[in-house]
C-alpha atoms as a PDB file:
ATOM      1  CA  UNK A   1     -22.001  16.545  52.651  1.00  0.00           C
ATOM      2  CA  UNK A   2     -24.037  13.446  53.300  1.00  0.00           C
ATOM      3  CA  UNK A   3     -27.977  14.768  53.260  1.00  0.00           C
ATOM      4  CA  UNK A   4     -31.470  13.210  54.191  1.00  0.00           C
ATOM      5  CA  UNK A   5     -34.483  14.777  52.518  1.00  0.00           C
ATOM      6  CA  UNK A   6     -37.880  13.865  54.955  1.00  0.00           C
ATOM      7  CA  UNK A   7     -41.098  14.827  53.217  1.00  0.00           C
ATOM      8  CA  UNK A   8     -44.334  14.145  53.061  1.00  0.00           C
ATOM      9  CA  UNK A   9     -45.931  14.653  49.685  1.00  0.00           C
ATOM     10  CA  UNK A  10     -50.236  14.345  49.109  1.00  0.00           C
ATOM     11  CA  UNK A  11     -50.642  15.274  45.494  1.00  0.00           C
ATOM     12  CA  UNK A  12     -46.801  14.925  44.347  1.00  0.00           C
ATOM     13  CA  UNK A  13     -45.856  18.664  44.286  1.00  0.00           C
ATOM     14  CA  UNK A  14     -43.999  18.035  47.538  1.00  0.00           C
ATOM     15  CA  UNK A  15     -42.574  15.099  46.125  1.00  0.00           C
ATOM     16  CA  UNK A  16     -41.233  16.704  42.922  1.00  0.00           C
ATOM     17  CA  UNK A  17     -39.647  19.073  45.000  1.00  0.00           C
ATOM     18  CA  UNK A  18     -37.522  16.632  47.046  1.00  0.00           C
ATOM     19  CA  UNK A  19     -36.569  14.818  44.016  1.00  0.00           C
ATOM     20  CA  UNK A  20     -35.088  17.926  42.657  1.00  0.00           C
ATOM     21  CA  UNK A  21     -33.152  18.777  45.610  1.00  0.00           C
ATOM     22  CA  UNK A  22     -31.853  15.134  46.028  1.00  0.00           C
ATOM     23  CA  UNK A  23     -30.402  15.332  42.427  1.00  0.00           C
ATOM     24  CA  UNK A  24     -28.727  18.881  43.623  1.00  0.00           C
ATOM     25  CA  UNK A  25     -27.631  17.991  46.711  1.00  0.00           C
ATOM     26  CA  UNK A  26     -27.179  14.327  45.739  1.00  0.00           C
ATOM     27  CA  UNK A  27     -29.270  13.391  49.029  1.00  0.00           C
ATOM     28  CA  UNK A  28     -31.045  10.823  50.101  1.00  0.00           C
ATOM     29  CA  UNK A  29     -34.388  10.824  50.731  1.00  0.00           C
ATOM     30  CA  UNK A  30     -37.371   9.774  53.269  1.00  0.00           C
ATOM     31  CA  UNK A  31     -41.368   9.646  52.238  1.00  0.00           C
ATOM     32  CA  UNK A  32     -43.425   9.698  55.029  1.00  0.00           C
ATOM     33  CA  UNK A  33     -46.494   7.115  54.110  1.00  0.00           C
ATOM     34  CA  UNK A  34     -49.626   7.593  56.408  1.00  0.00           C
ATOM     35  CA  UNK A  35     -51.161   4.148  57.382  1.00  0.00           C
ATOM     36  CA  UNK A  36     -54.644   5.752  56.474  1.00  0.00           C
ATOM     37  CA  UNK A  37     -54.436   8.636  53.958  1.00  0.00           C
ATOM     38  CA  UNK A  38     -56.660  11.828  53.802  1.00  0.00           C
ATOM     39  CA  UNK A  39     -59.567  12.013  51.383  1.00  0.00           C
ATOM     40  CA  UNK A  40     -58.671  13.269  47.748  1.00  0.00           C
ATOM     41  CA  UNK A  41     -62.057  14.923  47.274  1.00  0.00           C
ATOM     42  CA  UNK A  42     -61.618  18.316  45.906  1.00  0.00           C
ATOM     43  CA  UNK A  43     -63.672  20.175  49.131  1.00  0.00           C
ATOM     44  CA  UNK A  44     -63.055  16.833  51.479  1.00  0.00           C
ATOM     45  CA  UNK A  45     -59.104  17.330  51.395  1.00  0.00           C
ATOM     46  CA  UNK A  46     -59.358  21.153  52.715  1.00  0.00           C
ATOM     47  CA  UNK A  47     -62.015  19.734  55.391  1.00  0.00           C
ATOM     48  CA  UNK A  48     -59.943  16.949  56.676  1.00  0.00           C
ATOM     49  CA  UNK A  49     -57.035  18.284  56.062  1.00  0.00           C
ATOM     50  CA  UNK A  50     -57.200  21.483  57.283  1.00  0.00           C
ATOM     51  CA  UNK A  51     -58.569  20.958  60.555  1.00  0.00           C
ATOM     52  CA  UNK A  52     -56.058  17.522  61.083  1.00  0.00           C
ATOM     53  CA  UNK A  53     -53.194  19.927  60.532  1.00  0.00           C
ATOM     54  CA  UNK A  54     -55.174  23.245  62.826  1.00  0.00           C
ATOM     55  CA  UNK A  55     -55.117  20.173  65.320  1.00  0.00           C
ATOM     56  CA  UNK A  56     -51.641  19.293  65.040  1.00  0.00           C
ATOM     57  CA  UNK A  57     -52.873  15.880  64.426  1.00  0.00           C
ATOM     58  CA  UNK A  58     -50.163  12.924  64.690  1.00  0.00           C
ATOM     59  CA  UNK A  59     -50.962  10.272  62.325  1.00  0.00           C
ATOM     60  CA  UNK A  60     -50.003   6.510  62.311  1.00  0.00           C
ATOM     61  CA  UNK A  61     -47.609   6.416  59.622  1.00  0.00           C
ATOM     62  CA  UNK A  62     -46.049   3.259  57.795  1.00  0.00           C
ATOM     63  CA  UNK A  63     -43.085   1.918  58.713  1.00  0.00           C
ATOM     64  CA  UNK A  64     -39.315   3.726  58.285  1.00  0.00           C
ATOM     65  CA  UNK A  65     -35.914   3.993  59.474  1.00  0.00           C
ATOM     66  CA  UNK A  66     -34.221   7.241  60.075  1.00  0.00           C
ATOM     67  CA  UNK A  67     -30.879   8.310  61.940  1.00  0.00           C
ATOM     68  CA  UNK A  68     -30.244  11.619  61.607  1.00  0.00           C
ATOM     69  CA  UNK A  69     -27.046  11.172  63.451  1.00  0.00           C
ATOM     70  CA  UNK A  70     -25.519   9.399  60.479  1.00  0.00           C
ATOM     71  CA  UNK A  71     -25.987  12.947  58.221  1.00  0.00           C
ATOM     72  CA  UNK A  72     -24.619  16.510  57.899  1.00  0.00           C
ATOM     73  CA  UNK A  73     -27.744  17.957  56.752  1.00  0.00           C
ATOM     74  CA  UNK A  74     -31.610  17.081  57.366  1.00  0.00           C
ATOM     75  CA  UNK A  75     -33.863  18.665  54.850  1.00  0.00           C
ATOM     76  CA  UNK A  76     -37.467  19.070  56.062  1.00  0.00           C
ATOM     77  CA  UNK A  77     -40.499  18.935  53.243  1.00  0.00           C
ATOM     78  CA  UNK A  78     -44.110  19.599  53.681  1.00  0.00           C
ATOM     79  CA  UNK A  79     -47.016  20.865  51.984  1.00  0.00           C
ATOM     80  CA  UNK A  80     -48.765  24.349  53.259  1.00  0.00           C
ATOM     81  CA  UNK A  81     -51.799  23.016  55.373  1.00  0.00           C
ATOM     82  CA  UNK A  82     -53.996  25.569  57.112  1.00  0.00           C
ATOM     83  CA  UNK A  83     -50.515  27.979  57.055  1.00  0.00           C
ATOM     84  CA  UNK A  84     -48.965  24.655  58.967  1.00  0.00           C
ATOM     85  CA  UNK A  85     -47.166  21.527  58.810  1.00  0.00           C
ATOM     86  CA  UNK A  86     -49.167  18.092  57.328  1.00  0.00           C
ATOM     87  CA  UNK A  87     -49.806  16.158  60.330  1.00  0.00           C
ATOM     88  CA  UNK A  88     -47.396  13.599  59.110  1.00  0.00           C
ATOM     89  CA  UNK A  89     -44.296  15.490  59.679  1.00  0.00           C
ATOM     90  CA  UNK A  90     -45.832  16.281  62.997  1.00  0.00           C
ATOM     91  CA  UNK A  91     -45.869  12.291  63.708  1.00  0.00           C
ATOM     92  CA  UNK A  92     -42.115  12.504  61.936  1.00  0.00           C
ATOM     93  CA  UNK A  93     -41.434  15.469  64.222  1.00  0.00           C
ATOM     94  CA  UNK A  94     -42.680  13.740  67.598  1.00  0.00           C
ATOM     95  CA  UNK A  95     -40.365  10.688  67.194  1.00  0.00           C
ATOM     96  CA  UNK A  96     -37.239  12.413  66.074  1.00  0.00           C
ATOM     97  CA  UNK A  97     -35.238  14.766  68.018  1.00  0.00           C
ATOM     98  CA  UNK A  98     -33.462  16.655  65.631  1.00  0.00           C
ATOM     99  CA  UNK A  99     -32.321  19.506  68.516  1.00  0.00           C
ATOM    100  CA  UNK A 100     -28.727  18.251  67.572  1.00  0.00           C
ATOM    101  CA  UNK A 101     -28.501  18.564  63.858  1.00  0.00           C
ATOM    102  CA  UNK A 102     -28.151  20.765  61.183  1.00  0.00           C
ATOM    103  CA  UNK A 103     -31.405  21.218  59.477  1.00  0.00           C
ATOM    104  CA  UNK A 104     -33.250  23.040  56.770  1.00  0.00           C
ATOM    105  CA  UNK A 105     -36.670  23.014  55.069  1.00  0.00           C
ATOM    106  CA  UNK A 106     -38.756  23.758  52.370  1.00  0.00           C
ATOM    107  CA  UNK A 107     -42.539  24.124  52.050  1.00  0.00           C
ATOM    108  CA  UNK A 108     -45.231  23.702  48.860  1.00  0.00           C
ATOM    109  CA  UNK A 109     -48.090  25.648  48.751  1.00  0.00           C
ATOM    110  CA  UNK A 110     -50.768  27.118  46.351  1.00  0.00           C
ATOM    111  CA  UNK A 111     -50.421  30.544  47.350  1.00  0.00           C
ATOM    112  CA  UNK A 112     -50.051  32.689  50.489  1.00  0.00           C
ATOM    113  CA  UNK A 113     -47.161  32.816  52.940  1.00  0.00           C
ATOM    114  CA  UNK A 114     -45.422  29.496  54.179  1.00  0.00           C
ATOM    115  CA  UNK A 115     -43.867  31.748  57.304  1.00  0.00           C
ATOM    116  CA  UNK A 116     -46.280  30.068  59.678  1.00  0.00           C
ATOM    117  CA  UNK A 117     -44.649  26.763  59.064  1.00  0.00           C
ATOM    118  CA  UNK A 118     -41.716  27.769  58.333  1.00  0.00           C
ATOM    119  CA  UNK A 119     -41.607  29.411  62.285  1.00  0.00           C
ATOM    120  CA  UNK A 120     -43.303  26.322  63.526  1.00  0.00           C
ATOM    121  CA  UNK A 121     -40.550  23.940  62.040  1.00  0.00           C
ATOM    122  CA  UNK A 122     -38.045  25.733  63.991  1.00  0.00           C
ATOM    123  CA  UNK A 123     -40.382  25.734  67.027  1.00  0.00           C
ATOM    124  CA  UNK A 124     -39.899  22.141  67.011  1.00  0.00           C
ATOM    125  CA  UNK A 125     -36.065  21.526  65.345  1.00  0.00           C
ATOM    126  CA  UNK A 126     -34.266  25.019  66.275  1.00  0.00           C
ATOM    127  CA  UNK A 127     -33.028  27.061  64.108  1.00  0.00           C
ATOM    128  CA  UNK A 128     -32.918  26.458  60.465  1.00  0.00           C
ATOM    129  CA  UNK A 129     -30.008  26.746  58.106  1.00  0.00           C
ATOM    130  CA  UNK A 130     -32.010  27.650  54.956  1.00  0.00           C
ATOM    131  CA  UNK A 131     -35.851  28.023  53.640  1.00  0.00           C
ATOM    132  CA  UNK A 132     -37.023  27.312  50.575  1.00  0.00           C
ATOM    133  CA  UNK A 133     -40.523  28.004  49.431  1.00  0.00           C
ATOM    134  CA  UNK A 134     -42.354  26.418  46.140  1.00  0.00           C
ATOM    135  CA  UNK A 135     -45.359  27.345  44.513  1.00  0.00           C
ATOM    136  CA  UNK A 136     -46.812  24.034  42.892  1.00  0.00           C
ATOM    137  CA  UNK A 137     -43.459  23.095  41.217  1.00  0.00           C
ATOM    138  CA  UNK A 138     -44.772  20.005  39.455  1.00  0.00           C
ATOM    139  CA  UNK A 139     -46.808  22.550  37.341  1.00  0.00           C
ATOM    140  CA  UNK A 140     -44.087  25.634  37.800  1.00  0.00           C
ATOM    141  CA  UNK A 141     -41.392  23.334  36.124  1.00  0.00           C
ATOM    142  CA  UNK A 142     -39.366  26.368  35.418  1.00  0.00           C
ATOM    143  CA  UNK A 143     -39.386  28.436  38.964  1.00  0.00           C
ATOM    144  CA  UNK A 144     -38.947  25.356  40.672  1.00  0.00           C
ATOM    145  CA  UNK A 145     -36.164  24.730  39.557  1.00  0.00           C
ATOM    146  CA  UNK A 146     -34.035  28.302  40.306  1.00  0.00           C
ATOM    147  CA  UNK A 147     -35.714  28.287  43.810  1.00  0.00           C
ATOM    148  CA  UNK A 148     -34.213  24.697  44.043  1.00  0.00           C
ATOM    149  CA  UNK A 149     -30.750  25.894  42.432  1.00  0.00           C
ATOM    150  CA  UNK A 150     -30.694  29.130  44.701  1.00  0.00           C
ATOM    151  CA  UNK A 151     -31.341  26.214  47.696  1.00  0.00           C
ATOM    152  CA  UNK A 152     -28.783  23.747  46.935  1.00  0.00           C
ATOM    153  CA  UNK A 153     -25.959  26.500  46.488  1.00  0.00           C
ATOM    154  CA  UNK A 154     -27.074  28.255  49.693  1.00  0.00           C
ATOM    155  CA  UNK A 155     -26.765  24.851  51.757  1.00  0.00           C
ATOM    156  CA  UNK A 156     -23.632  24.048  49.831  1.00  0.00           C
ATOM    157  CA  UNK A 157     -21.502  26.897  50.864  1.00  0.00           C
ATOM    158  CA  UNK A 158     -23.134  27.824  54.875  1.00  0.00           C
END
């Protein structure tokens, strides 16, 4: 099954996630860069942040190629911001239709529910084939990697 992982990753928990399910699922994989990106200040990131994704904001982001066509499976990564999406994957979101392919996604967040974006994604792609939800897996080494096993084996026998 050929796969594409698209993520967007700010402080590299997203990141370590998509790198574990690309060794899995031997996938591929797509970062989405913003041209400008959001302030690292402890209290400026939630600011910024936060209200960019309450906004649904669609950043600039750097350059890439993507055809979904060309895979079985597109795998959708993004932090928890504000219980939604990180306005990159919106911007990712508004120039791919993904309507016609098979897609899942999985979510990082600190704490609380990823539902919200998890309902939004599939506001936007349909209906997903599998969720998978992390809790800062670059510093949960451990449970990252069974939620990422139980992931992989679910989207390697639908």
């Amino acid at each position: 099954m050929k796969t594409l992982i698209v993520y967007y990753s700010f402080e590299g928990n997203t990141r370590y996630a998509a790198r574990l399910l690309a060794e899995k699922l031997d996938a591929e994989t797509l970062e989405l860069e913003p041209v400008k990106d959001y302030p690292r200040g402890k209290a400026s990131k939630f600011v910024f942040g936060g209200a960019a994704a309450s906004f649904s904001a669609t950043p600039e982001l750097k350059p890439y190629v993507c055809q979904p066509e060309k895979y079985d499976l597109v795998i959708l990564g993004s932090p928890v911001w504000a219980s939604r999406v990180a306005p990159p994957m919106n911007t990712f979101l508004k120039s791919i239709d993904l309507r016609q392919s098979r897609v899942a996604a999985f979510a990082c967040c600190a704490g609380g529910s990823t539902e919200r974006l998890f309902a939004a994604l599939e506001k936007q792609v349909g209906t997903l084939t599998e969720r998978a939800s992390f809790l800062n897996p670059a510093s949960h080494q451990e449970a990252a990697e069974k939620e990422a096993a139980r992931f992989a084996a679910a989207l390697l026998h639908a």
